[in-house]
Protein backbone atom coordinates (compact mmCIF):
# COMPACT_ATOMS: atom_id res chain seq x y z
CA UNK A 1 92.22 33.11 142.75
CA UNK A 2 93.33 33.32 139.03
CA UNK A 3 91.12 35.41 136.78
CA UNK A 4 89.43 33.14 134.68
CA UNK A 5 87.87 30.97 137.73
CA UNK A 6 87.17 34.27 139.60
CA UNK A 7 84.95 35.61 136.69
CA UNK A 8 83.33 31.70 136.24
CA UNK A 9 82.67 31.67 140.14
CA UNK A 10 80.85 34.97 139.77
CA UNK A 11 79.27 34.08 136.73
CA UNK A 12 77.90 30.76 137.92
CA UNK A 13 76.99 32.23 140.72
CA UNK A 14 75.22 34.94 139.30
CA UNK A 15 73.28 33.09 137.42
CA UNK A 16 72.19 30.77 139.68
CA UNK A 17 70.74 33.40 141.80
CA UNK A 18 68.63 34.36 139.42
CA UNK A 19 67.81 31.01 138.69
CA UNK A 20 66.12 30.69 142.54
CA UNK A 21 64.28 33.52 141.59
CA UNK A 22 62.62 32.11 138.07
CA UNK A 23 62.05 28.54 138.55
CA UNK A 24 60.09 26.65 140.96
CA UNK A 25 60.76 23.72 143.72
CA UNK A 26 63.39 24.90 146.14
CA UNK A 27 65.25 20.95 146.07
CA UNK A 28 65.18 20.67 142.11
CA UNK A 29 68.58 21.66 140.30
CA UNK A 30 69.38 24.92 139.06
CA UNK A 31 69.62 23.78 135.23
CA UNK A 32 72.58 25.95 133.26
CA UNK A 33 73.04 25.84 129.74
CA UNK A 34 76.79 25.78 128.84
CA UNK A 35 77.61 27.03 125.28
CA UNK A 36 81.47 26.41 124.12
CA UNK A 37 83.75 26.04 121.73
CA UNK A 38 84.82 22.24 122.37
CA UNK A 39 86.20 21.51 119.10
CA UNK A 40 86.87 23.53 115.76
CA UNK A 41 89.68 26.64 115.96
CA UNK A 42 88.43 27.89 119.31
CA UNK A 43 88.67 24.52 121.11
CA UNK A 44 91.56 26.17 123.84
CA UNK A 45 89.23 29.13 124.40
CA UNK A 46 85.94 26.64 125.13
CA UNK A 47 87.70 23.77 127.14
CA UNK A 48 89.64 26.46 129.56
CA UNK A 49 86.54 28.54 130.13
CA UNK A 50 84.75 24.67 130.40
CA UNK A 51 87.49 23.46 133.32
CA UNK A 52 86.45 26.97 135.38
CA UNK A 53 83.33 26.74 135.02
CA UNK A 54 83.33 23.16 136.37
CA UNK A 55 85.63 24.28 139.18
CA UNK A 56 83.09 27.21 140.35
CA UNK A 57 79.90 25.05 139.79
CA UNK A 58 82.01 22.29 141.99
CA UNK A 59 83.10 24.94 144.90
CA UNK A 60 79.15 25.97 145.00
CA UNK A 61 77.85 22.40 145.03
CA UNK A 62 80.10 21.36 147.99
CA UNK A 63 79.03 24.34 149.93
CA UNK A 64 75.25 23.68 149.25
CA UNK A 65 74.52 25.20 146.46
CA UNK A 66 72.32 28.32 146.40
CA UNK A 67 69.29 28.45 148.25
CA UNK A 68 70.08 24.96 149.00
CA UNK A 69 69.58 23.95 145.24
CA UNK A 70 72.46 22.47 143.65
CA UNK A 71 73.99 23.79 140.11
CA UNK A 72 73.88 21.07 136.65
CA UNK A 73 75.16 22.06 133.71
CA UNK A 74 74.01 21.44 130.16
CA UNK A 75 76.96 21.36 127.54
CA UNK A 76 76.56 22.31 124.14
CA UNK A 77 79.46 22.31 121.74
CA UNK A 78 79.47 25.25 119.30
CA UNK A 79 82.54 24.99 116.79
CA UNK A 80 80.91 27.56 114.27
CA UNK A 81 78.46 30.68 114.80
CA UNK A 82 75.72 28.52 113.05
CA UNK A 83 75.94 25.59 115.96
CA UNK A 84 75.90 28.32 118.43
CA UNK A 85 72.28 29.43 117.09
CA UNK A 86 71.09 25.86 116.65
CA UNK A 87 72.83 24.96 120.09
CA UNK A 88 71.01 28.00 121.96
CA UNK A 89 67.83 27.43 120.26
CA UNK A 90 68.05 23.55 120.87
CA UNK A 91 68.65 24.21 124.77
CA UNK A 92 66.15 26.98 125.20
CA UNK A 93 63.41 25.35 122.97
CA UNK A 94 63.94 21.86 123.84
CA UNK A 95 65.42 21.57 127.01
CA UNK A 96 64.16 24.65 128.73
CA UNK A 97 67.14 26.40 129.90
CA UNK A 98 66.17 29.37 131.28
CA UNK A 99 69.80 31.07 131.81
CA UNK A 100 72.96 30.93 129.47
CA UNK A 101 76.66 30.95 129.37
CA UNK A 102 79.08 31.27 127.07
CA UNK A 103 80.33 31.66 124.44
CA UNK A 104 84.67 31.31 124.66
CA UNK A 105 85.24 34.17 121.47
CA UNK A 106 83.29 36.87 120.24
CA UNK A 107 82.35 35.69 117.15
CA UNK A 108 80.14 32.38 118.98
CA UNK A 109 78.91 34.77 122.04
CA UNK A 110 77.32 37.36 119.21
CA UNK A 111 74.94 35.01 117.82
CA UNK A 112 74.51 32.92 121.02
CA UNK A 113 73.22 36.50 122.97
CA UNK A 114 71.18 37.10 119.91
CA UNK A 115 69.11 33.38 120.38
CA UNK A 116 69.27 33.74 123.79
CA UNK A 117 67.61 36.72 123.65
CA UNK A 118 65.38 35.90 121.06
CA UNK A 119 64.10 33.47 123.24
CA UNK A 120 63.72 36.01 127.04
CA UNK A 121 66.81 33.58 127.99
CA UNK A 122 69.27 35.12 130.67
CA UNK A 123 72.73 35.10 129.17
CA UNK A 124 76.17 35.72 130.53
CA UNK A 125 78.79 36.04 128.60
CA UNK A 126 82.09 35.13 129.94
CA UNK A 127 84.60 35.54 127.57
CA UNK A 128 83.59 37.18 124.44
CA UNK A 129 84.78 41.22 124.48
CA UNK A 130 83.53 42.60 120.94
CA UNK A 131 81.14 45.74 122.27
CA UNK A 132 78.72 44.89 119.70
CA UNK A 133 77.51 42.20 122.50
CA UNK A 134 76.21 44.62 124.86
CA UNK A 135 75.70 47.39 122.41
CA UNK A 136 72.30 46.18 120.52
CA UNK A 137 69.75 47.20 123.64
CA UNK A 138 69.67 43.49 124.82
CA UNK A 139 67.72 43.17 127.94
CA UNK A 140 68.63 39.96 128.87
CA UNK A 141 72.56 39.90 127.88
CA UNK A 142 75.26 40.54 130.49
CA UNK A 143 78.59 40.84 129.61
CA UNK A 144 81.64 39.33 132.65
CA UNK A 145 85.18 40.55 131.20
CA UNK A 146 86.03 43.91 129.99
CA UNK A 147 84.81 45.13 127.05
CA UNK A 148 86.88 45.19 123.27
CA UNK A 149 87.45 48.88 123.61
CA UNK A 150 89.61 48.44 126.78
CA UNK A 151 92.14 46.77 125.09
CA UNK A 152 92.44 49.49 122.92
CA UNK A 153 92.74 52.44 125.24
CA UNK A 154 95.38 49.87 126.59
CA UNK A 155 97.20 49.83 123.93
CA UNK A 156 97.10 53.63 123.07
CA UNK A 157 98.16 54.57 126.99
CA UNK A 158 101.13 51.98 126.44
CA UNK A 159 102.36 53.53 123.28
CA UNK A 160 102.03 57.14 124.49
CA UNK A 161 103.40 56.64 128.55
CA UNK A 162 105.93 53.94 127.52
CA UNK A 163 107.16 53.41 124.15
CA UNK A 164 106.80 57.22 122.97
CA UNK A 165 109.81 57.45 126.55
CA UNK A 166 111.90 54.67 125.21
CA UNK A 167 111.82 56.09 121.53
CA UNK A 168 113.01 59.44 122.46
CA UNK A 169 110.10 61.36 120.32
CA UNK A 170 107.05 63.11 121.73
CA UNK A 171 103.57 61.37 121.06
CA UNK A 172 102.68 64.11 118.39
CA UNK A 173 105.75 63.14 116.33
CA UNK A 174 105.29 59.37 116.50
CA UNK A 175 104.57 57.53 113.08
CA UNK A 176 101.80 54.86 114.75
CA UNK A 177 100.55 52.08 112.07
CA UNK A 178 97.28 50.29 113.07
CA UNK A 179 96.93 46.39 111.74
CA UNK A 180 93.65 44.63 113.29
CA UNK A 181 91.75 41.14 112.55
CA UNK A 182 88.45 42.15 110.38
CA UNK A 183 86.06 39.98 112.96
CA UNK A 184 83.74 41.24 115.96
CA UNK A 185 86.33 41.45 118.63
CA UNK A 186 89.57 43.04 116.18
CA UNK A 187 87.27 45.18 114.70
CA UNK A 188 85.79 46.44 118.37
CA UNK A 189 89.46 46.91 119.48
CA UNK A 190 90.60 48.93 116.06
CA UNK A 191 87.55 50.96 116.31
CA UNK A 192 88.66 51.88 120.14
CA UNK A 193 91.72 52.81 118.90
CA UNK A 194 91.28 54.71 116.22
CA UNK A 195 88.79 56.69 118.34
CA UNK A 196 90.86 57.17 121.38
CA UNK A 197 94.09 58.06 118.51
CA UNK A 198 91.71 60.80 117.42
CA UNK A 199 90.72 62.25 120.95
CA UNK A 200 94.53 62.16 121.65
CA UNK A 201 95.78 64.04 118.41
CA UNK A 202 97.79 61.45 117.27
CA UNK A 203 97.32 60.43 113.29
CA UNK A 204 97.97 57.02 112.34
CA UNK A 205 99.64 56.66 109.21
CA UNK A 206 98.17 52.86 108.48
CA UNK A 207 94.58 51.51 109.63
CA UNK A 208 93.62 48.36 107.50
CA UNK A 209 92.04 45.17 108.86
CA UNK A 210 93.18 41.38 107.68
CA UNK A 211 91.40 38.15 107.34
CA UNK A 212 92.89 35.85 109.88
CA UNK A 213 92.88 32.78 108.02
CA UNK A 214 95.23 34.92 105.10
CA UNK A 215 98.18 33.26 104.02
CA UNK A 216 99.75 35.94 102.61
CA UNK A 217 100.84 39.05 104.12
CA UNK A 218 102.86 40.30 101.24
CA UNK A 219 101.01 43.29 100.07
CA UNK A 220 100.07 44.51 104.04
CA UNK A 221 103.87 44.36 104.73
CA UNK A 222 104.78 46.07 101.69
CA UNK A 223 102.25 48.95 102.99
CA UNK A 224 104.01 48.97 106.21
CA UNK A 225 107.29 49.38 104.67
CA UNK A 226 106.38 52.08 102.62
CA UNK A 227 104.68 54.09 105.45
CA UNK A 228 107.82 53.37 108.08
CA UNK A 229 105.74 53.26 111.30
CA UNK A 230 107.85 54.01 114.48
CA UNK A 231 104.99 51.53 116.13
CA UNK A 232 102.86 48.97 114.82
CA UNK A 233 99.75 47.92 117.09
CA UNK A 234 98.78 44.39 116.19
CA UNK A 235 99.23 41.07 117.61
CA UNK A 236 102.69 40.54 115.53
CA UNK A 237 104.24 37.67 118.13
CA UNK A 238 102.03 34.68 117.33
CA UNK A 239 102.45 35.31 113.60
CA UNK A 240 106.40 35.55 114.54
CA UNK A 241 106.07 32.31 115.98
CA UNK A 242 104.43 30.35 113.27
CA UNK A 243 106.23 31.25 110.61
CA UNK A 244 109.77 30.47 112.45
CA UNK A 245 107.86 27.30 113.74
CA UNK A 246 106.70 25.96 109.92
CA UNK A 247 110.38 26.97 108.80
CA UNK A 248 109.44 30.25 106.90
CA UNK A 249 111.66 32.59 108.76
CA UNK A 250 114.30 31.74 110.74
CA UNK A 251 114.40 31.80 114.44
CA UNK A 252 116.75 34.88 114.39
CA UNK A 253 114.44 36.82 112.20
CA UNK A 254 111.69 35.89 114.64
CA UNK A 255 113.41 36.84 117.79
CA UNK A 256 113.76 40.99 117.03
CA UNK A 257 109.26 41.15 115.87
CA UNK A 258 108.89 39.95 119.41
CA UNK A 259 111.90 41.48 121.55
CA UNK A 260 109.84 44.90 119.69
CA UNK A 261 106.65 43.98 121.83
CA UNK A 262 105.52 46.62 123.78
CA UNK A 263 105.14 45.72 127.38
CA UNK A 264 103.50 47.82 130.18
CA UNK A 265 106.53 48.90 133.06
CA UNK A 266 104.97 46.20 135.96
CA UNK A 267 106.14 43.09 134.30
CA UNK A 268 109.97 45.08 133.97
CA UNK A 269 109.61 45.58 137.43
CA UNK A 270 110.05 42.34 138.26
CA UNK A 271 111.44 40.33 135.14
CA UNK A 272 113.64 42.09 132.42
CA UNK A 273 111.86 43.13 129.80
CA UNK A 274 114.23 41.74 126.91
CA UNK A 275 115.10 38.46 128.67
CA UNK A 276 111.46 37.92 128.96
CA UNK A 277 110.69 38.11 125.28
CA UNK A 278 113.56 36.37 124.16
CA UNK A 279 113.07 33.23 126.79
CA UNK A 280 109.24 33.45 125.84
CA UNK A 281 109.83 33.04 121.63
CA UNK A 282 112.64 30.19 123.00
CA UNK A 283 109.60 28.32 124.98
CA UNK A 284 107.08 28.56 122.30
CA UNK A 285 109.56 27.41 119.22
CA UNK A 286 111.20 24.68 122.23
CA UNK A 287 107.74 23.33 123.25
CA UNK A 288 105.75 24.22 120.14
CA UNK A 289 103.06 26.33 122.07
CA UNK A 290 102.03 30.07 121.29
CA UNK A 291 104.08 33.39 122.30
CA UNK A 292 101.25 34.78 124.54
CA UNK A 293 101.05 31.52 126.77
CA UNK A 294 105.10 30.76 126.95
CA UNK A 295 105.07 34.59 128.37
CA UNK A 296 103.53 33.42 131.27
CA UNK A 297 105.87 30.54 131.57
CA UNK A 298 109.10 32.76 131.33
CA UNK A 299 107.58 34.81 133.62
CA UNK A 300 107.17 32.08 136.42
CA UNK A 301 110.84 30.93 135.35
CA UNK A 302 112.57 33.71 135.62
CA UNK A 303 110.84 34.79 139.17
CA UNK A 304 110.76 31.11 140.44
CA UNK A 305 106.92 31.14 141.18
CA UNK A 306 104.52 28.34 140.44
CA UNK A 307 102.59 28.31 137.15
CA UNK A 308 98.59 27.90 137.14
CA UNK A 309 96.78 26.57 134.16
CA UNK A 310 93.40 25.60 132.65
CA UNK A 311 95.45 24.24 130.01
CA UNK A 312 97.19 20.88 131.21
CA UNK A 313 98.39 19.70 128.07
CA UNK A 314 100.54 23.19 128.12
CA UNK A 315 102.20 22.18 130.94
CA UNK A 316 102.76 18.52 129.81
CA UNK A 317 104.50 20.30 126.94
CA UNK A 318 106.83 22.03 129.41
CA UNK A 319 107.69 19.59 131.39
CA UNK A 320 108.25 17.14 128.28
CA UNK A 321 110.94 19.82 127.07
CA UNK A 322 112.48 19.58 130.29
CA UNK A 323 111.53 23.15 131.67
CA UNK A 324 112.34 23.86 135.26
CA UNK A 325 109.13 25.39 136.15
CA UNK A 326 106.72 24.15 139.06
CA UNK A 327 103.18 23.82 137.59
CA UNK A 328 99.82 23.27 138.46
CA UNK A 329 96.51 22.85 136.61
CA UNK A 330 93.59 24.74 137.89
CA UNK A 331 92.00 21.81 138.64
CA UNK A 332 94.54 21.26 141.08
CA UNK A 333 95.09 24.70 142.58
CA UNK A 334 94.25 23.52 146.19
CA UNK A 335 97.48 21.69 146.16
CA UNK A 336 99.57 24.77 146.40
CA UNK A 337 97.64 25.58 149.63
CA UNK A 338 99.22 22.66 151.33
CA UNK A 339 102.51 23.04 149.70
């Protein structure tokens, strides 16, 4: 079962438990508010975690529900942290949700957790990672995925076992620059590393956050050229891929920022390395989608395996292009059981 409808089957799930055990008549519906991201920048985020959730609410209806009780949803689109406090407050005040979930990024599931809670709502946050979420002595907030600061321990035990190897230098000698986004979740993930550099005696020569919506980068990569990092640690392959995309840099000048992506030794084990990174920037730029998703693309190419996705009109673009991939959406996934 693919992450994202494993986590929405237990979070559905989980919830609706403790729905039988907080509202009354055992044939009435087990009301869930829904709180996403359906349009504005995080639309991808809300409408995958959406299409899960529908798929685990669907798999506990047809089985009978819980208790007996069947599972309804109540969607609330929340484009901008100030819907997601009006959304919350409308479906808890309003429409008496008792129970929550959410919120597709960080910055929605903060303020969403803070309403809910405001309120003695149960909420379950599915996707949002900054540790400020669980971190404020909520009683009522639960938190599905792994926290921000995992990523960053992540990323500090793939620079020191891995790229430190392939370098030649010892971690202590390494010249490690740290660039991170200056909201809830980059900010959780930059703290974790900076902590986990310092328990680890390595010394970063560059730590400065950026404003995502920037448009110019000048002055940060003049900093990183005068500091000469052996290793940068930021999420340099989607800004690769626009700019070669809107015609800033060319494709070539793309292609070494992401063949320079550290990856950890399982995917090499199976796919080369290299070949992976250069067929992944040649699917994004070909089909016009992001690095991080044409990864998983190249992946399924190169190892002839099927590809399962929340995000259909991904796989539209693919097989628009012409890519020799088998793909289903996870809507679908039953199909590959009778294949």
């Amino acid at each position: 079962m693919p992450d994202a409808l494993r986590l929405a089957t237990l979070a559905v799930a989980a919830v609706a438990l403790f729905g039988t055990a907080t509202t009354g008549h055992a044939q009435e519906p087990i009301r869930i508010g829904v709180l996403q991201p359906m349009t504005g920048p995080a639309t991808k985020n809300g409408t995958e975690n959406f299409t899960a959730m529908q798929i685990a609410r669907d798999m506990i209806n047809e089985r009978g529900g819980i208790s007996g009780r069947k599972v309804d949803f109540l969607l609330a689109d929340i484009p901008t942290p100030t819907a997601a406090i009006s959304e919350t407050e409308r479906l808890t005040t309003k429409d008496g949700v008792k129970i929550t979930l959410g919120s597709g990024v960080s910055l929605l599931a903060v303020p969403v957790s803070q309403a809910a809670e405001r309120h003695g709502v149960f909420h379950w946050e599915t996707a949002g990672a900054a540790d400020i979420i669980t971190k404020r002595g909520f009683k009522y907030t639960f938190q599905v995925g792994p926290a921000a600061y995992r990523y960053g321990q992540a990323a500090v035990d793939l620079t020191l076992g891995e790229l430190a190897k392939r370098l030649g230098k010892s971690p202590a000698d390494l010249r490690i620059a740290l660039l991170w986004e200056n909201r809830a979740f980059g900010k959780s993930v930059g703290d974790s590393i900076r902590a986990d550099a310092k328990e680890k005696n390595i010394t970063l020569v560059y730590d400065e956050g950026y404003d995502q919506t920037a448009t110019d980068m000048t002055p940060i990569v003049q900093k990183l050229k005068d500091v000469a990092p052996d290793i940068l640690i930021a999420g340099v392959a989607e800004l690769a891929w626009k700019k070669a995309a809107s015609g800033e840099i060319a494709p070539d000048q793309a292609a070494p920022i992401v063949r320079s992506i550290g990856l950890p030794s399982f995917i090499s084990a199976f796919v080369e390395s290299t070949r992976l990174r250069n067929r992944a920037l040649a699917l994004a730029l070909q089909c016009g989608r992001p690095v991080h998703d044409c990864f998983y693309a190249a992946c399924a190419e190169a190892t002839s395996a099927t590809l399962v996705s929340t995000d259909e009109t991904f796989l539209q673009a693919l097989k628009a292009e012409g890519v020799a991939i088998r793909s289903v959406p996870l809507a679908r996934i039953h199909e590959l059981a009778t294949a």
